[in-house]
Structure formats: C-alpha cells, structure tokens
Protein backbone atom coordinates (compact mmCIF):
# COMPACT_ATOMS: atom_id res chain seq x y z
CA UNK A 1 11.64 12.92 7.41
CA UNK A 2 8.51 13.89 5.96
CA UNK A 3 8.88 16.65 2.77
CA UNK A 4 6.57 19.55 2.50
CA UNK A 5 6.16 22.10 -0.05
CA UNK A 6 5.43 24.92 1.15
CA UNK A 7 4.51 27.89 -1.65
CA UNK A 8 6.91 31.26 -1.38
CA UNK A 9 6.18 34.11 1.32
CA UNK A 10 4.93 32.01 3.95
CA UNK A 11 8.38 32.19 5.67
CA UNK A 12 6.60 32.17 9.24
CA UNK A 13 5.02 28.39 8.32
CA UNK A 14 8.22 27.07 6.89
CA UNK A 15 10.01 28.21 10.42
CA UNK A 16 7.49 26.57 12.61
CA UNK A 17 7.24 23.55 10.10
CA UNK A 18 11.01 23.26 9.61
CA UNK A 19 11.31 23.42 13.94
CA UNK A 20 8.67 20.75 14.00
CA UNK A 21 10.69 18.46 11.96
CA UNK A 22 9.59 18.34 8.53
CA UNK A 23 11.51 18.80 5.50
CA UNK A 24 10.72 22.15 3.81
CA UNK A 25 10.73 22.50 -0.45
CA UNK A 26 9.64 25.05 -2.14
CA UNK A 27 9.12 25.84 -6.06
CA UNK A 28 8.88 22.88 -8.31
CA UNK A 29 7.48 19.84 -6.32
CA UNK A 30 7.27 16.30 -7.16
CA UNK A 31 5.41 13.27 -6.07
CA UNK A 32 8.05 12.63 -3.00
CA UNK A 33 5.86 15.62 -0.65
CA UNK A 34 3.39 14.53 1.54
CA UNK A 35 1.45 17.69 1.33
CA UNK A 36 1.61 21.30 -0.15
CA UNK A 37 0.54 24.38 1.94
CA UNK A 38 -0.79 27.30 -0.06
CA UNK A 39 -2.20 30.88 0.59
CA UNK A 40 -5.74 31.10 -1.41
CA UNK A 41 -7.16 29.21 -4.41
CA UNK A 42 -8.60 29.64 -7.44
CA UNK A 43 -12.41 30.05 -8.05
CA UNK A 44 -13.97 28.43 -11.29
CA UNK A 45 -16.75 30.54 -13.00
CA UNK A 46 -19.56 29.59 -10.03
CA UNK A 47 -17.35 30.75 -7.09
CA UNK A 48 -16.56 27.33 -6.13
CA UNK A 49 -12.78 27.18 -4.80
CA UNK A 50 -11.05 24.50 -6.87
CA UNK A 51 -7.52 23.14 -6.81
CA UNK A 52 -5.94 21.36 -9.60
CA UNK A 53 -2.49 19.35 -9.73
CA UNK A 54 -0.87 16.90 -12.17
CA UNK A 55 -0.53 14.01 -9.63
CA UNK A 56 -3.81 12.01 -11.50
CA UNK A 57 -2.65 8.48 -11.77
CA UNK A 58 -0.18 8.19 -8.88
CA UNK A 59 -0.63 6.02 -5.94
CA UNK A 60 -0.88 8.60 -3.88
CA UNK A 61 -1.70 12.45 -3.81
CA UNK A 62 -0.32 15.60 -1.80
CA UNK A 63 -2.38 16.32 1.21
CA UNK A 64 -3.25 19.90 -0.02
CA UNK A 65 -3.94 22.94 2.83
CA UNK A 66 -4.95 26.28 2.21
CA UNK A 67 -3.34 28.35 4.84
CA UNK A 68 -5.31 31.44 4.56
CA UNK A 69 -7.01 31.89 8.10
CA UNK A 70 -4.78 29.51 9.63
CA UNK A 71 -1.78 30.14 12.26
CA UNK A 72 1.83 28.32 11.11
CA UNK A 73 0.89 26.04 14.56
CA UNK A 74 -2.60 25.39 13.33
CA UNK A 75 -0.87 23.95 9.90
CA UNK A 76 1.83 22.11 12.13
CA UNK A 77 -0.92 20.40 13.93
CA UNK A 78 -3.17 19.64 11.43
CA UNK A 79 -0.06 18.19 9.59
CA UNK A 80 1.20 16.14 12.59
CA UNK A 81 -2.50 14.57 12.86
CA UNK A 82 -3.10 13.62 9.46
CA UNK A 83 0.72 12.24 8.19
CA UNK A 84 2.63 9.47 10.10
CA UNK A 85 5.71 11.49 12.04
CA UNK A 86 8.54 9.81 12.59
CA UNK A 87 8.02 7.77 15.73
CA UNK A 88 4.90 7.90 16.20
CA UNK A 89 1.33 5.71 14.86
C-alpha cells in the first residue's frame, strides 16, 4: 500500500485518498511516504513559492502537491498517474 502524508484539515482528501486505497499519515513523516499533500506554500522574499524538506541525500524524495485549487479527486488522480498502485504499471 502506498503511504501518504497528508497535512491536518484536509479531512475531505484523506477520505477520498483513504477510499482510493492509499495509506493516510499525518504529522511527523518520514522517508517511507511516497508523497505529501499540502494546502499553500511559502514565498521567499521575491514571491517565488518555495518548498523545503530534509529528505537531501536520500534515494528518493516525496512527490510534493499543493492542494490549493485542486478537488480531493483531482489529487487522487494525479496521485494514481504519477506513483505505481498496486496492480497496476
């Protein structure tokens, strides 16, 4: 089962995620999620949006989706296109 992490308050994408299949965390994640959903970003000093995590030297990294503007079945797609389900590719 794939684990995501998905950041507290967006209880409608953790339903739709969780009856999609995936594995829902939330709070402290580690380097065992394939991706962490999030609801708006940081902006550095230009107005660029800009994301930071700790994962720098691991094979690989947290697919990383901002969900503002996004439905929970836009996520769930998105998801199920870019990380191997179970059973499938």
């Amino acid at each position: 089962m794939i684990k995501i992490a998905v950041q507290d308050g967006l209880e409608d994408i953790k339903q739709v995620l969780q009856a999609r299949g995936f594995e829902i965390v939330s709070g402290a994640v580690d380097d065992s999620v394939s991706a962490i959903i999030y609801s708006g970003v940081s902006c550095d000093w230009e107005g660029v949006p800009t994301v930071t995590n700790d994962w720098a030297g691991h094979e690989t990294t947290p697919l990383l989706i901002n969900a503002v503007g996004m439905t929970p079945a836009e996520i769930a797609d998105l998801l199920s296109s870019r990380l191997r389900i179970d059973g499938e590719g």
